[in-house]
Every structure is written in structure tokens, then in C-alpha cells.
PDB file of N, CA and C in Angstrom:
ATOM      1  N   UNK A   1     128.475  74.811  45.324  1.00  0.00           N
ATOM      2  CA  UNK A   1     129.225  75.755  44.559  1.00  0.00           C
ATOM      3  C   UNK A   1     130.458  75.037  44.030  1.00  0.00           C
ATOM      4  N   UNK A   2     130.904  74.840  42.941  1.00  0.00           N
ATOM      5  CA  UNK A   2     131.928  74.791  42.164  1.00  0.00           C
ATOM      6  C   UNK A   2     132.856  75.620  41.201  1.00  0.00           C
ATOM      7  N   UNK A   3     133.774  76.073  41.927  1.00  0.00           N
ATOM      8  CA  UNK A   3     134.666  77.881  41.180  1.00  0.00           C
ATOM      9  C   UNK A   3     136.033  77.285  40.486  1.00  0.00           C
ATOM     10  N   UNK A   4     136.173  77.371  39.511  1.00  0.00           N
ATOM     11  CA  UNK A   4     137.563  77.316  39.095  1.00  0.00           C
ATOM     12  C   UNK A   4     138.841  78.089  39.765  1.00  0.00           C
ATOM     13  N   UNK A   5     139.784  77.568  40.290  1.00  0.00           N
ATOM     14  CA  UNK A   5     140.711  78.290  40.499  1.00  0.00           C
ATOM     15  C   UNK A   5     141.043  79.579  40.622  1.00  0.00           C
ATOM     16  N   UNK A   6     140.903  80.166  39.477  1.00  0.00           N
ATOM     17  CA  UNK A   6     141.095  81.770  39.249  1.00  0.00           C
ATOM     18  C   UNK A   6     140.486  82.581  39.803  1.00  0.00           C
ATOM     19  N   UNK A   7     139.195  81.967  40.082  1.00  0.00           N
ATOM     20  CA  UNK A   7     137.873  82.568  40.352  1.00  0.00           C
ATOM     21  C   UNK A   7     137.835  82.507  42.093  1.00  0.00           C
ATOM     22  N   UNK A   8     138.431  81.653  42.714  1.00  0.00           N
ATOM     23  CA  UNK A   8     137.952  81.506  43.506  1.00  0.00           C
ATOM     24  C   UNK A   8     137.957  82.401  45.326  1.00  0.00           C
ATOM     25  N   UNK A   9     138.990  83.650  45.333  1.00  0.00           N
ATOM     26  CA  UNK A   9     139.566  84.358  45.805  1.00  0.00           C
ATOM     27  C   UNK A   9     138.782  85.616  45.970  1.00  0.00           C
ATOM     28  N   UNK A  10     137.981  85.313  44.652  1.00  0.00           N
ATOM     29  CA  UNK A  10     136.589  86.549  44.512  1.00  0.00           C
ATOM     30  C   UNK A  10     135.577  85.848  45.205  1.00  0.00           C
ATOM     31  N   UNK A  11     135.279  84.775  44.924  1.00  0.00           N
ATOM     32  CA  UNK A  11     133.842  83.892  45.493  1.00  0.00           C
ATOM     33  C   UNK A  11     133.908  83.727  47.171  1.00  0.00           C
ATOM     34  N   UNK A  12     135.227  83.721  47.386  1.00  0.00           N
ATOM     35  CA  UNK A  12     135.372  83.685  49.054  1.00  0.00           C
ATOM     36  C   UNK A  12     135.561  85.032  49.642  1.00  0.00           C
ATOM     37  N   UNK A  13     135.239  86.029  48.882  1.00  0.00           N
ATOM     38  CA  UNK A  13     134.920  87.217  49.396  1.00  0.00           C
ATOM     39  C   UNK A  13     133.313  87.290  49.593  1.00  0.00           C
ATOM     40  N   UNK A  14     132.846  87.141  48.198  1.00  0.00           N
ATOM     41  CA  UNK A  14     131.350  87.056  48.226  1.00  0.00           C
ATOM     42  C   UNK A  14     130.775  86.056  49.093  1.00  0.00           C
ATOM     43  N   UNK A  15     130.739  84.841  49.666  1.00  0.00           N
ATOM     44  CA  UNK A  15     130.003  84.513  50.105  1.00  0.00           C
ATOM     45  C   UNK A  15     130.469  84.751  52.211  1.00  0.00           C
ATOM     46  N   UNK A  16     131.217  85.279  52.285  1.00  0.00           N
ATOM     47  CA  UNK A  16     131.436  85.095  53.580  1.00  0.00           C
ATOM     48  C   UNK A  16     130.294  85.669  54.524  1.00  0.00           C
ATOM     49  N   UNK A  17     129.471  86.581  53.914  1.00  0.00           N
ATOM     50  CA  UNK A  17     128.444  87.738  54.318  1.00  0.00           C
ATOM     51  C   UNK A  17     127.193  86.885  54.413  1.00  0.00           C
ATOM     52  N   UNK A  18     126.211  85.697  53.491  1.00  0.00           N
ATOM     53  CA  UNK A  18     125.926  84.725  53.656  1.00  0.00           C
ATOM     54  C   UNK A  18     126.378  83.703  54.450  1.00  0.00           C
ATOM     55  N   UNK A  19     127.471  83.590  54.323  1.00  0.00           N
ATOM     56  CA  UNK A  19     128.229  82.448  55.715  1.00  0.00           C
ATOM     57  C   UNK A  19     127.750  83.433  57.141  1.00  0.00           C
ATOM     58  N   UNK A  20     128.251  84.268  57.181  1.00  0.00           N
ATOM     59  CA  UNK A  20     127.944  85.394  58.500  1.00  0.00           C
ATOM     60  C   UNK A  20     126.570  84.855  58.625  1.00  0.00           C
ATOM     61  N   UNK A  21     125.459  85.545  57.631  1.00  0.00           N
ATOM     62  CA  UNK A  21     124.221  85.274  58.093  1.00  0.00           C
ATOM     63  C   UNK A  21     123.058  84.117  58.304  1.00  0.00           C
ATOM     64  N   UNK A  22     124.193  82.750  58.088  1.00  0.00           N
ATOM     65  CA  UNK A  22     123.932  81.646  58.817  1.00  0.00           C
ATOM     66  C   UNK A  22     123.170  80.517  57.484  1.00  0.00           C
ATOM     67  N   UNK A  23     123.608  80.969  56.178  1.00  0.00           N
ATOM     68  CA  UNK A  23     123.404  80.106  55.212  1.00  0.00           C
ATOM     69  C   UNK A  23     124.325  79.185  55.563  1.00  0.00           C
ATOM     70  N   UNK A  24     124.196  78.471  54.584  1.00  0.00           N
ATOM     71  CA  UNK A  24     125.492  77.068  55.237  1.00  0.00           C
ATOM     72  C   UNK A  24     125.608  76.940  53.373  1.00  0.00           C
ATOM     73  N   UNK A  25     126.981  76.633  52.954  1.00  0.00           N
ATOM     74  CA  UNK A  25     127.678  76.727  51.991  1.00  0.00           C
ATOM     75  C   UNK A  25     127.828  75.565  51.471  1.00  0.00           C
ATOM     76  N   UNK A  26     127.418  74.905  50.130  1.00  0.00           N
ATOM     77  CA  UNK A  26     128.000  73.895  49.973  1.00  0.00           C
ATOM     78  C   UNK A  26     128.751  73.964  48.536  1.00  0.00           C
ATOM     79  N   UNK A  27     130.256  73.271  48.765  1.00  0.00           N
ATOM     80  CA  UNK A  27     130.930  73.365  47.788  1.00  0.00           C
ATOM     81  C   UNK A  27     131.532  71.940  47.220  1.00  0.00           C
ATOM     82  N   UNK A  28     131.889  71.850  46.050  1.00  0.00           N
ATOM     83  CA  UNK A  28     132.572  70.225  45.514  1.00  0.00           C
ATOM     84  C   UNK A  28     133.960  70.897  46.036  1.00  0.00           C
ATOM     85  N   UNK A  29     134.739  69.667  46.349  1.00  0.00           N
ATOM     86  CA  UNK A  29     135.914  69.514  47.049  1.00  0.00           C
ATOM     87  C   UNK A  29     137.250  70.166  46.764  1.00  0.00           C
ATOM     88  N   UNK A  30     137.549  70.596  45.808  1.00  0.00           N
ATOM     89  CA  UNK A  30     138.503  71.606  45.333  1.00  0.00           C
ATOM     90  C   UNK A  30     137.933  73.069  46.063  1.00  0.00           C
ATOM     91  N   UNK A  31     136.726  73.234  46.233  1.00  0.00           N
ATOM     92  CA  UNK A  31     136.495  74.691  46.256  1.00  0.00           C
ATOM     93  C   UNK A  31     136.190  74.534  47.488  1.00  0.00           C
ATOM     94  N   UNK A  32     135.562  73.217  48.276  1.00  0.00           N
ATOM     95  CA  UNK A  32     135.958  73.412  49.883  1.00  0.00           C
ATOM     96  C   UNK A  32     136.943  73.314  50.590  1.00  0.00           C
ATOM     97  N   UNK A  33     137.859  72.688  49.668  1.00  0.00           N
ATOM     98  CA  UNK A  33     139.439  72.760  50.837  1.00  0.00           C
ATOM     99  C   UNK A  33     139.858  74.656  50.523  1.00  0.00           C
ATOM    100  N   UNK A  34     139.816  74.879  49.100  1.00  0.00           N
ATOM    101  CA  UNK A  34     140.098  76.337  49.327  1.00  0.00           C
ATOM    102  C   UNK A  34     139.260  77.070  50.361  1.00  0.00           C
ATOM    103  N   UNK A  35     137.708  77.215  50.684  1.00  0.00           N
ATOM    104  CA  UNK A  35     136.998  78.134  51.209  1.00  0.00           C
ATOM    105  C   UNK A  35     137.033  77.681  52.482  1.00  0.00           C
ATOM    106  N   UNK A  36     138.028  76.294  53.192  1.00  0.00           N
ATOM    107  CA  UNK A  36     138.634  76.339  54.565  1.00  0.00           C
ATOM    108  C   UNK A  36     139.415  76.847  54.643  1.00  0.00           C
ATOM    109  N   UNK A  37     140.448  76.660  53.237  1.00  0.00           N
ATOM    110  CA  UNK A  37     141.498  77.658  54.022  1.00  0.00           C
ATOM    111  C   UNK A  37     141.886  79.073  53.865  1.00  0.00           C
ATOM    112  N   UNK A  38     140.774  79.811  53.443  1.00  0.00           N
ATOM    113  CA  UNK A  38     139.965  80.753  53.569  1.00  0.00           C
ATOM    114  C   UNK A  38     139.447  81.111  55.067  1.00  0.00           C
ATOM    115  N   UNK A  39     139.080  80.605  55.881  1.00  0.00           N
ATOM    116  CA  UNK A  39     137.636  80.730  56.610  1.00  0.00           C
ATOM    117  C   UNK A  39     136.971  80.878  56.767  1.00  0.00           C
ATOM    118  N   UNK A  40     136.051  79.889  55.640  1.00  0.00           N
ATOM    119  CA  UNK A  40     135.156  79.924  55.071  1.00  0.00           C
ATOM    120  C   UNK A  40     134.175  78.732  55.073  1.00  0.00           C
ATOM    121  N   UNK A  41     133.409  78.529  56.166  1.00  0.00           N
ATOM    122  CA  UNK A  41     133.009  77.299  56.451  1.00  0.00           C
ATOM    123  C   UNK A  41     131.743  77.245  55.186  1.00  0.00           C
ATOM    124  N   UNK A  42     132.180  75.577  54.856  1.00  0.00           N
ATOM    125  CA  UNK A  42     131.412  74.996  53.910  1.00  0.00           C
ATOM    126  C   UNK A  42     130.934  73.700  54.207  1.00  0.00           C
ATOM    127  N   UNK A  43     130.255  72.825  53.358  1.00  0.00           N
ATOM    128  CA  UNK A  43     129.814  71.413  53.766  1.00  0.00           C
ATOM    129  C   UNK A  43     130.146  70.897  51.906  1.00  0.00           C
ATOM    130  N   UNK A  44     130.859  69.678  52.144  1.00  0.00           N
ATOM    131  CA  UNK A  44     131.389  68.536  50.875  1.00  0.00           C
ATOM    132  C   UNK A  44     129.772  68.935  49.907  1.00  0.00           C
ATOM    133  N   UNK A  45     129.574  68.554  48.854  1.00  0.00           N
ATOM    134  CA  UNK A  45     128.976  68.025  48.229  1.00  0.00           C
ATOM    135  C   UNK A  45     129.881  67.355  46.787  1.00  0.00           C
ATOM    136  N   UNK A  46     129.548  66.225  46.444  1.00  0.00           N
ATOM    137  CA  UNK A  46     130.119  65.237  45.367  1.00  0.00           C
ATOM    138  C   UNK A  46     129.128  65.816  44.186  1.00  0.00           C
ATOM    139  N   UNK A  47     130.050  65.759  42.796  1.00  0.00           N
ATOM    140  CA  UNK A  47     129.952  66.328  41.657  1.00  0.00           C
ATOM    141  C   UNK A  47     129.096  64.665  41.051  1.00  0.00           C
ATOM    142  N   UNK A  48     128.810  64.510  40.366  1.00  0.00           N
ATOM    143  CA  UNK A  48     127.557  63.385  39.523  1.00  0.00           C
ATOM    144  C   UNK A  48     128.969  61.948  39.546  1.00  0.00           C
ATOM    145  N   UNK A  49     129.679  62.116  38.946  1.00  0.00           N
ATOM    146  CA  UNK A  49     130.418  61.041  38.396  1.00  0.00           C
ATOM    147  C   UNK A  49     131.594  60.895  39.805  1.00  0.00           C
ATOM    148  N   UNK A  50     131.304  60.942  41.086  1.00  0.00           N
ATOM    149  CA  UNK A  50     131.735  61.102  42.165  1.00  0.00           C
ATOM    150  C   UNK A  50     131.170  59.949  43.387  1.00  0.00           C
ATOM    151  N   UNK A  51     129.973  59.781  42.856  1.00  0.00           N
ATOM    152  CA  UNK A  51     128.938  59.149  43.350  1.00  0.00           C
ATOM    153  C   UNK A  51     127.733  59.279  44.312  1.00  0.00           C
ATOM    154  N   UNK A  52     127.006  59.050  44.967  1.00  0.00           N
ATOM    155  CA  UNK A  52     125.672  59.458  45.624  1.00  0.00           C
ATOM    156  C   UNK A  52     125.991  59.435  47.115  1.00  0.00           C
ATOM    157  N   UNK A  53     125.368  60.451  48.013  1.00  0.00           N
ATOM    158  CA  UNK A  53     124.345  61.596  47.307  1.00  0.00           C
ATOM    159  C   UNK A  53     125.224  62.692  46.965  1.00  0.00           C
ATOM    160  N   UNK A  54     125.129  62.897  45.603  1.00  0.00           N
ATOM    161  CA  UNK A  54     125.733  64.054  44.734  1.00  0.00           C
ATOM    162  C   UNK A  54     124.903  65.075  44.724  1.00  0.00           C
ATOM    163  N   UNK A  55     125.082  65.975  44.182  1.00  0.00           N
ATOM    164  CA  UNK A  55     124.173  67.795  44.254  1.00  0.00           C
ATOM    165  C   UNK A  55     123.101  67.139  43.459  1.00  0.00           C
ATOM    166  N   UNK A  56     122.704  66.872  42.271  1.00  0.00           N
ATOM    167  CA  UNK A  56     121.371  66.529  41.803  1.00  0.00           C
ATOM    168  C   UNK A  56     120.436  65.983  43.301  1.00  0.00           C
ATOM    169  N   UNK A  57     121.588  65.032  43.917  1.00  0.00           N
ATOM    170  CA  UNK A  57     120.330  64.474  44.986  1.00  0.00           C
ATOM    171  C   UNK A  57     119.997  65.514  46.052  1.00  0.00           C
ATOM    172  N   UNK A  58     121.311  66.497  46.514  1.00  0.00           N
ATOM    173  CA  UNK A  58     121.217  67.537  47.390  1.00  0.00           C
ATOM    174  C   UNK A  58     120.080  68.951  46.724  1.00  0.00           C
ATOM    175  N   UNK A  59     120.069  68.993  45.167  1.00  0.00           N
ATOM    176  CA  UNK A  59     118.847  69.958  44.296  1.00  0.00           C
ATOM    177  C   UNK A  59     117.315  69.354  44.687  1.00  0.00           C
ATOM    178  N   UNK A  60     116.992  68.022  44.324  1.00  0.00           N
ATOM    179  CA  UNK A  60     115.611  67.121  44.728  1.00  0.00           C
ATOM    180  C   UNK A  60     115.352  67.342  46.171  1.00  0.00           C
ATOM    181  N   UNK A  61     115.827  67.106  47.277  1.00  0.00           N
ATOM    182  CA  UNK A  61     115.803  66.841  48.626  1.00  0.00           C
ATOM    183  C   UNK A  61     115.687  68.138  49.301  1.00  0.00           C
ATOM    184  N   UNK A  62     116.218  69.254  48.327  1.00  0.00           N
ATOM    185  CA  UNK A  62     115.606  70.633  49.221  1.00  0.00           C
ATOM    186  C   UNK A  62     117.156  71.380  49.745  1.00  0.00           C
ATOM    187  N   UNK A  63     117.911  70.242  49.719  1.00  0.00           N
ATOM    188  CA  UNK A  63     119.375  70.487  50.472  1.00  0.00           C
ATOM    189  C   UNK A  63     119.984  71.743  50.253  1.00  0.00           C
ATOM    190  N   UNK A  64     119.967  71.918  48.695  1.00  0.00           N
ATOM    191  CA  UNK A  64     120.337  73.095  48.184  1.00  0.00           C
ATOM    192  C   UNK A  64     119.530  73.733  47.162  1.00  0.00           C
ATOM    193  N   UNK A  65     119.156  75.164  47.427  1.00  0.00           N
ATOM    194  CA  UNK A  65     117.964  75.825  46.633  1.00  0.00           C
ATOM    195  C   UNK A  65     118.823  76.826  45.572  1.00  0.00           C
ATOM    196  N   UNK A  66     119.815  76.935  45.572  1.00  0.00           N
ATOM    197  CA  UNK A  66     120.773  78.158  44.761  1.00  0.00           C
ATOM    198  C   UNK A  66     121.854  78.018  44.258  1.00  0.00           C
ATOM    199  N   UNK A  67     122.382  77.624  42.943  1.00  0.00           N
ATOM    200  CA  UNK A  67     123.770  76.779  42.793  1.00  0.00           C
ATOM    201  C   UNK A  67     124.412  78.191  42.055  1.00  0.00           C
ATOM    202  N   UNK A  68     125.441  78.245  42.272  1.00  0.00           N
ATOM    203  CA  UNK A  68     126.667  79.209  42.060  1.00  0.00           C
ATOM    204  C   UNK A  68     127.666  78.034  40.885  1.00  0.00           C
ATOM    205  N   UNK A  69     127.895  78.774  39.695  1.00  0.00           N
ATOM    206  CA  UNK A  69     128.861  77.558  39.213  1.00  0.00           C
ATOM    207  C   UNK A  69     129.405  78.414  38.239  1.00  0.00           C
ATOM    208  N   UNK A  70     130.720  78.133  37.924  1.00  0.00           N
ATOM    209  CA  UNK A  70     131.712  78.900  37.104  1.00  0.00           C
ATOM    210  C   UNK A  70     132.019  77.524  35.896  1.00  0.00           C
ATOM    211  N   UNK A  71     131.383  76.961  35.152  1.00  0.00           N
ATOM    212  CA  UNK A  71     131.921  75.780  34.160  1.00  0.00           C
ATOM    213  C   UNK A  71     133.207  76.628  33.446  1.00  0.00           C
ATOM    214  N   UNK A  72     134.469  76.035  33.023  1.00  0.00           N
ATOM    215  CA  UNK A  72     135.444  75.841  32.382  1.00  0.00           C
ATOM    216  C   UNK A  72     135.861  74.956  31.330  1.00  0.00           C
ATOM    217  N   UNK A  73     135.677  74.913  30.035  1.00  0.00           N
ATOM    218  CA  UNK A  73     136.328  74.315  29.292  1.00  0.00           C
ATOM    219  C   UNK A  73     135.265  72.544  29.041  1.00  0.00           C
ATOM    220  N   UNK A  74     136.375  71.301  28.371  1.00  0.00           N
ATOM    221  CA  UNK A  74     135.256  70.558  28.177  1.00  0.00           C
ATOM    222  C   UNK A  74     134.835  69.853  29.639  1.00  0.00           C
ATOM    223  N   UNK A  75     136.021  69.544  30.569  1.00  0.00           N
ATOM    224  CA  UNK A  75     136.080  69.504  32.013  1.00  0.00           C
ATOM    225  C   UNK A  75     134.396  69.624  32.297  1.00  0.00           C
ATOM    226  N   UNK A  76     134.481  70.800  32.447  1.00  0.00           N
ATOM    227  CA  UNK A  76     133.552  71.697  33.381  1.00  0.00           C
ATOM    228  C   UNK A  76     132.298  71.466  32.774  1.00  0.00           C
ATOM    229  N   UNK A  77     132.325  71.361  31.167  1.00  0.00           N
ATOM    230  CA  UNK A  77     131.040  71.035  30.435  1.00  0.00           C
ATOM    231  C   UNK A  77     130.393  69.638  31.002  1.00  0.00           C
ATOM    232  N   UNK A  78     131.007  68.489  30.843  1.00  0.00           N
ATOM    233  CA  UNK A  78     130.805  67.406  31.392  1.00  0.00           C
ATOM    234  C   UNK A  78     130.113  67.260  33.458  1.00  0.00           C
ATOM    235  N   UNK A  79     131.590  68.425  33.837  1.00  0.00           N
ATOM    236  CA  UNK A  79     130.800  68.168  34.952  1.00  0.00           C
ATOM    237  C   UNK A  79     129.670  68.575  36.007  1.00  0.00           C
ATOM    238  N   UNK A  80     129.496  69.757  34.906  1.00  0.00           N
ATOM    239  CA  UNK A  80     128.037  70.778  34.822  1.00  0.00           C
ATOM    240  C   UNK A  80     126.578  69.838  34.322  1.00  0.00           C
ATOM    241  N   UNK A  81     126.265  68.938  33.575  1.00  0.00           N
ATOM    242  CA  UNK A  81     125.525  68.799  32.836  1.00  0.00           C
ATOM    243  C   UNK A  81     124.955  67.659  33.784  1.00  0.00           C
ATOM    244  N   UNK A  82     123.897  68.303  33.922  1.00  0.00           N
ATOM    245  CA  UNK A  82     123.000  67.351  34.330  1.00  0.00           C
ATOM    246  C   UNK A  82     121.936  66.799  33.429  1.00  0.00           C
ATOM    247  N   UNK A  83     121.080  65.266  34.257  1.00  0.00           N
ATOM    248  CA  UNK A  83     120.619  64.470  32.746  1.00  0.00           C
ATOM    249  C   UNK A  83     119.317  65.325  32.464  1.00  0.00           C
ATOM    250  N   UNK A  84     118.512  65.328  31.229  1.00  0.00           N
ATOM    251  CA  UNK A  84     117.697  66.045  31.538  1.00  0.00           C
ATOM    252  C   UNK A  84     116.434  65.419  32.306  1.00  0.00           C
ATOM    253  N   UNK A  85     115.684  66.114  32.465  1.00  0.00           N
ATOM    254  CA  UNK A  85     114.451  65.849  33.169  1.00  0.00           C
ATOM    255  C   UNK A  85     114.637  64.916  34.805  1.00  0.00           C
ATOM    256  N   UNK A  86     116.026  64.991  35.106  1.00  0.00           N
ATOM    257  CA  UNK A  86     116.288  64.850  36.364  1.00  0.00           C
ATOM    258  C   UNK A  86     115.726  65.824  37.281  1.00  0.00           C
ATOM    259  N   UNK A  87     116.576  67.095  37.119  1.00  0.00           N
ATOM    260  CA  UNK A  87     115.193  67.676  38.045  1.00  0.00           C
ATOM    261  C   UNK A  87     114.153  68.368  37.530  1.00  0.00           C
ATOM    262  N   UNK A  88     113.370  68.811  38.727  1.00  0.00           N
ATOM    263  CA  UNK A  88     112.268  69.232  38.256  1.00  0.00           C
ATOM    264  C   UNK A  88     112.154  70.966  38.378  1.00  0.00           C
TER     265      UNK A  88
END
């Protein structure tokens, strides 16, 4: 999961009920230091240009089946975009 700022106060409401029921959360690093200090247990995942294993490798591997993402601006365009035909 990756939330912009603004957003993110709502998203750590929503997922705590999933956290309760024993999903395990994974967020890029802005949105896991917030959803700790929250209490809101999450696990790191690295954004593409961050380096490996990044979420494309955590999407292939099964790691993560459901991505939550709020893109912002050209930022967010860039760090949303995956290559194509990477996954499947």
C-alpha cells in the first residue's frame, strides 16, 4: 500500500479490521512509519526505483495479492507505473 499524506488517517482506519483479522499489511515506507505510528502493524515493501525485492517482485511471488494505491501528481505517476508485461 502506498497513501499520500492526506489520505492516510482514513486508510489507517480502514485497514486495521484486516490487520485484526490476521492479513499482514504491506506498505512503502512513508506509509509504514505512519501506520506504526498509528498501530498499525505493517511489513516494508520498496517502490521499483528503490531496488529489489520491490512490490513487482512481492506481486510475481504471491507475496501480495491486493494493492491499495492513491497515485498523486507526476511523483506518483512515475512511481505507480509498472513496465508492461512484467506481470502477469
Amino acid at each position: 500500500m502506498t497513501v499520500p499524506e492526506w489520505a492516510r488517517y482514513k486508510v489507517a482506519d480502514a485497514v486495521r479490521k484486516p490487520v485484526d483479522l490476521g492479513f499482514t499489511i504491506h506498505a512503502t515506507r512513508g506509509t509504514k512509519e505512519f501506520l506504526d505510528g498509528q498501530g498499525v502493524s505493517s511489513e516494508l515493501v520498496l517502490k521499483l526505483q528503490e531496488g529489489r525485492p520491490n512490490i513487482v517482485d512481492a506481486i510475481e511471488n504471491g507475496k501480495i495479492r491486493l494493492v491499495f494505491n492513491v497515485p498523486v501528481g507526476r511523483k506518483g505517476k512515475a512511481d505507480d507505473s509498472y513496465r508492461p508485461g512484467r506481470l502477469r
